[in-house]
C-alpha atoms as a PDB file:
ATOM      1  CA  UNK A   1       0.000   0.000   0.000  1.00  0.00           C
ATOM      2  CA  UNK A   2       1.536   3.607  -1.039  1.00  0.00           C
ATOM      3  CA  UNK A   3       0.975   6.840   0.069  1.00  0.00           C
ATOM      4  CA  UNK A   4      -2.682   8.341  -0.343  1.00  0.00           C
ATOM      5  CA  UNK A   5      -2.847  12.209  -1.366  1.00  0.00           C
ATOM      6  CA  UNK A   6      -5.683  14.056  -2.661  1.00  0.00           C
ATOM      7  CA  UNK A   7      -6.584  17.719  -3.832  1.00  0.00           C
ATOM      8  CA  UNK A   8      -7.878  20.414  -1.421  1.00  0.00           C
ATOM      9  CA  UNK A   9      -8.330  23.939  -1.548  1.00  0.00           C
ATOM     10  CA  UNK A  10      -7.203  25.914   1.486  1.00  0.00           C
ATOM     11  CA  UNK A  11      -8.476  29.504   2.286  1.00  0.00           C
ATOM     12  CA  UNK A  12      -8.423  32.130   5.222  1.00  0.00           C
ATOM     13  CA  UNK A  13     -12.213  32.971   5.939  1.00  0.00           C
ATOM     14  CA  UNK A  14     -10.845  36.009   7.620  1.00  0.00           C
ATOM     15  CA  UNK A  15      -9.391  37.322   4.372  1.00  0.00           C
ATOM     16  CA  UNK A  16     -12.128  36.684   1.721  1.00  0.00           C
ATOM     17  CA  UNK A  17     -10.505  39.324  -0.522  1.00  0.00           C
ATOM     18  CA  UNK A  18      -6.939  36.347  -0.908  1.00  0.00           C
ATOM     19  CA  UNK A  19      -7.390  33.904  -3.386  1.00  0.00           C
ATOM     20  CA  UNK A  20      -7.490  29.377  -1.858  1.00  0.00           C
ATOM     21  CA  UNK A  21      -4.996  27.579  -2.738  1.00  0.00           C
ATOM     22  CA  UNK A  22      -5.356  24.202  -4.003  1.00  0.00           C
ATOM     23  CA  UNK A  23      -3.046  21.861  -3.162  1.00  0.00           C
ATOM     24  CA  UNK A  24      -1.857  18.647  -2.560  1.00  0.00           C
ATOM     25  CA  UNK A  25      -2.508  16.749   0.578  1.00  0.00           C
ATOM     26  CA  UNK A  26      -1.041  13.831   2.476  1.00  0.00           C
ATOM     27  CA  UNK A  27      -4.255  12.268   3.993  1.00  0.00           C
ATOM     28  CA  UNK A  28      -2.907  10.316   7.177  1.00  0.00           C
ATOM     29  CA  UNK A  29      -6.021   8.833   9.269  1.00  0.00           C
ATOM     30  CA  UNK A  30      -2.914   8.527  12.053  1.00  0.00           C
ATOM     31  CA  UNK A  31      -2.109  11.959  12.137  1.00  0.00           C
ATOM     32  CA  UNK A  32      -4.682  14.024  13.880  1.00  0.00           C
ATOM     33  CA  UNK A  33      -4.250  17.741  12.810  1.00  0.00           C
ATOM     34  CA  UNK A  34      -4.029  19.728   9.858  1.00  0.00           C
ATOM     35  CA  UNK A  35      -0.640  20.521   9.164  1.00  0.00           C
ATOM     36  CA  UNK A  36       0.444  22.932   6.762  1.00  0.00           C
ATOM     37  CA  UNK A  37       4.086  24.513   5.125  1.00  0.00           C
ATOM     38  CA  UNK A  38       5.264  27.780   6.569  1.00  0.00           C
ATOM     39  CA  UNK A  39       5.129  29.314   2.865  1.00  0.00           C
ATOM     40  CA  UNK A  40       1.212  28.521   3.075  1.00  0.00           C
ATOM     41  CA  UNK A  41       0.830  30.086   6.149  1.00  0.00           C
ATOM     42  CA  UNK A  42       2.211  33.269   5.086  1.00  0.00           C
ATOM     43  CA  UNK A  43      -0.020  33.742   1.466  1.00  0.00           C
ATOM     44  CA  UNK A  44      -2.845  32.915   3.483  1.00  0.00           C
ATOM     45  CA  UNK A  45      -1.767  35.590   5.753  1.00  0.00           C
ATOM     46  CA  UNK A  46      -3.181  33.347   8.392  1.00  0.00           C
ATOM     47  CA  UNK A  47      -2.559  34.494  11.923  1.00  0.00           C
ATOM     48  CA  UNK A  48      -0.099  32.673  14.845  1.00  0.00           C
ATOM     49  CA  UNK A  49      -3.479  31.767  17.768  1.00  0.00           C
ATOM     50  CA  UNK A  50      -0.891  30.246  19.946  1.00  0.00           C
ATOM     51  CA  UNK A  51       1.498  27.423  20.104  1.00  0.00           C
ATOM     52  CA  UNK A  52       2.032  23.962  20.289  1.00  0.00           C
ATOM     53  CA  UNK A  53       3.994  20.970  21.244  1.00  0.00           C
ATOM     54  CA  UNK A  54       4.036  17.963  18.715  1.00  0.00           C
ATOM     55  CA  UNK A  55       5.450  14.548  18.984  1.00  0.00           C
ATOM     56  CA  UNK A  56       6.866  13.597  15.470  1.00  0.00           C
ATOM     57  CA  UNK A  57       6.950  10.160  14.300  1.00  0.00           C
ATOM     58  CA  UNK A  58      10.005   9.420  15.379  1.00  0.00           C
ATOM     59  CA  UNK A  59       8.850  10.266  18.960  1.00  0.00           C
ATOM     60  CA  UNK A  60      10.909  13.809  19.247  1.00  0.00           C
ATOM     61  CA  UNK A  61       8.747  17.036  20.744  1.00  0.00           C
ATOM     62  CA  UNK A  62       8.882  20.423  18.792  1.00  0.00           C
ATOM     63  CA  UNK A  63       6.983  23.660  19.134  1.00  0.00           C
ATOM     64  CA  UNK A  64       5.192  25.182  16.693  1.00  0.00           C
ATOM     65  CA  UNK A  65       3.272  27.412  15.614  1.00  0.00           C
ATOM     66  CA  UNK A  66      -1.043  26.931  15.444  1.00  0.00           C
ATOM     67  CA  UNK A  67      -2.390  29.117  12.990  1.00  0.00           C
ATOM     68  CA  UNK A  68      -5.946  29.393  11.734  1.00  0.00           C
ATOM     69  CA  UNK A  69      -8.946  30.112  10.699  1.00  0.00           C
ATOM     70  CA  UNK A  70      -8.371  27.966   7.364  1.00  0.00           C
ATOM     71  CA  UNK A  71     -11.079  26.671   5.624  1.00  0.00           C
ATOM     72  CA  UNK A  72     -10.433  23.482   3.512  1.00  0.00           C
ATOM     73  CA  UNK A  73     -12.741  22.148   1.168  1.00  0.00           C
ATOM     74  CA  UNK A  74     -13.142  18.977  -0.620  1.00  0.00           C
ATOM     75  CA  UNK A  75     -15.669  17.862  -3.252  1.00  0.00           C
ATOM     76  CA  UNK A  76     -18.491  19.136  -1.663  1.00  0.00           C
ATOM     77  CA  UNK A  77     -17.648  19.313   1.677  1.00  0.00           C
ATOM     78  CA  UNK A  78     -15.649  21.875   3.934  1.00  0.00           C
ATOM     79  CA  UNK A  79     -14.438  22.355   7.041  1.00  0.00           C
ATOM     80  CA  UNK A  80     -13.203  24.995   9.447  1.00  0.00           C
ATOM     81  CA  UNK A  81     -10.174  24.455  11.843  1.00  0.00           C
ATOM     82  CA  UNK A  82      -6.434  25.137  12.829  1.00  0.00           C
ATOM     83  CA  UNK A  83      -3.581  24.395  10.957  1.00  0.00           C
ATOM     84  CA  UNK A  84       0.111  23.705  12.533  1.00  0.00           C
ATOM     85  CA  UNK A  85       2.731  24.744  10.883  1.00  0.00           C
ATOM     86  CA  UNK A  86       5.241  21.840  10.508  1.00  0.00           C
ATOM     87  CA  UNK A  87       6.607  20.522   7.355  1.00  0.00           C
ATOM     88  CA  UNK A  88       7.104  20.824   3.608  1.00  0.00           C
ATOM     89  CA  UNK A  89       3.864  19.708   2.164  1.00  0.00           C
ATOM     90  CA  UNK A  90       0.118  19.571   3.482  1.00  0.00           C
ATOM     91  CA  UNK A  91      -0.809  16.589   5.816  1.00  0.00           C
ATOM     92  CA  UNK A  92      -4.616  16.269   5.982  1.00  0.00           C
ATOM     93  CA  UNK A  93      -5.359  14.838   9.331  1.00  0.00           C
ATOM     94  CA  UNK A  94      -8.161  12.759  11.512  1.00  0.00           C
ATOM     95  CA  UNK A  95     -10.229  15.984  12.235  1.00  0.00           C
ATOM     96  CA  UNK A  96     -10.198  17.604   9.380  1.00  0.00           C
ATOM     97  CA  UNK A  97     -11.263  14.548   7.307  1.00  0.00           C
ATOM     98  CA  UNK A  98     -13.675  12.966  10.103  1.00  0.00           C
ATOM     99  CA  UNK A  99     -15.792  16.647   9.858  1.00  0.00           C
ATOM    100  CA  UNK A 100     -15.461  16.898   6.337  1.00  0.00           C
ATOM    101  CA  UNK A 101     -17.231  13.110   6.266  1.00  0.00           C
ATOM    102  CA  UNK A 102     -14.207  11.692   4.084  1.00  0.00           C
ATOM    103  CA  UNK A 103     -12.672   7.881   3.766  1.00  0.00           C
ATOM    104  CA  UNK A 104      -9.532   6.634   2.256  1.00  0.00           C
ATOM    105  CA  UNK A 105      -9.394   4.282  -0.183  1.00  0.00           C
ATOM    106  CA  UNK A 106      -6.083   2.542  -0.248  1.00  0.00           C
ATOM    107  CA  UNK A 107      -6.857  -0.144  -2.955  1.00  0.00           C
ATOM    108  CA  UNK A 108      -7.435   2.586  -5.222  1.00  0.00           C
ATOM    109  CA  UNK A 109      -5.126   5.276  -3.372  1.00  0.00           C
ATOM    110  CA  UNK A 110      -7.549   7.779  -3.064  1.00  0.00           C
ATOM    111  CA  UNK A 111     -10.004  10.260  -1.148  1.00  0.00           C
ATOM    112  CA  UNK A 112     -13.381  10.373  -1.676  1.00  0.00           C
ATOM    113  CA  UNK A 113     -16.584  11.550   0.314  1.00  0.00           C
ATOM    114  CA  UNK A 114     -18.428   8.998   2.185  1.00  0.00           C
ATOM    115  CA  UNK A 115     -20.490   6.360   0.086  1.00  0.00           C
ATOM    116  CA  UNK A 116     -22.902   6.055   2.294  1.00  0.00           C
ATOM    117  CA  UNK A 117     -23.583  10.303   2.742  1.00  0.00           C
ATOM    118  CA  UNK A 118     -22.588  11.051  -0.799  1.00  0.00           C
ATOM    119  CA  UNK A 119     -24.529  14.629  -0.436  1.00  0.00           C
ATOM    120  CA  UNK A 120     -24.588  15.895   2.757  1.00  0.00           C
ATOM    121  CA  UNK A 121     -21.229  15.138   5.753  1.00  0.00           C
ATOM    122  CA  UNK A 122     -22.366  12.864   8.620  1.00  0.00           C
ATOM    123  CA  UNK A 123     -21.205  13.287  12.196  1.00  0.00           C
ATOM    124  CA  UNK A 124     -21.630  10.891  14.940  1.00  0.00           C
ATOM    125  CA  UNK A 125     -23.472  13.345  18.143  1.00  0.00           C
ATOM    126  CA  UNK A 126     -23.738  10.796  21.081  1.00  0.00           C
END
């Protein structure tokens, strides 16, 4: 099984005036954040809400920096959250995909929108 990345389109809600981005993602169902490049931080003029400690894979701790709003849509679906800024490309993590309503595909290495809500996200509220 290889790597599964997908297409999203990241924007600052704050700054409707900026054009998204669209990029390319690293969806990793074991990561649990959004995490983003320092050079898309800065043309979505997002702004620094505080910051955070991280355990990388290989188990080392590193602070950096939460940014956010960023809105990042897929398909038809969209979410709203924080972004940490850690990386060279776009890792699409747990939350963002689990409110978004996405699954991974790995025998076909894709993304896609849930099957079984093909029009509208579901979230489980108990």
């Amino acid at each position: 099984m290889g790597l599964i990345h997908g297409t999203v389109q990241l924007s600052n809600p704050t700054r409707p005036e900026l054009q998204g981005l669209e990029v390319r993602a690293l969806a990793d169902s074991g990561a649990v954040h959004l995490c983003i490049p320092e050079h898309i931080a800065i043309q979505l003029q997002l702004r620094e809400l505080e910051q955070r400690e991280v355990i990388l894979a290989d188990g080392r701790r590193r602070t950096v920096p939460y940014m956010g709003p960023i809105e990042v849509s897929f398909a038809n679906r969209r979410c709203f959250t924080g972004a940490m800024v850690l990386g060279n490309e776009v890792l699409l993590g747990a939350i963002p995909m689990e409110d978004m309503d996405l699954v991974l595909r790995p025998q076909l290495q894709s993304i896609t929108v849930n099957p079984e809500s093909p029009n509208i996200p579901v979230s489980l509220a108990k």
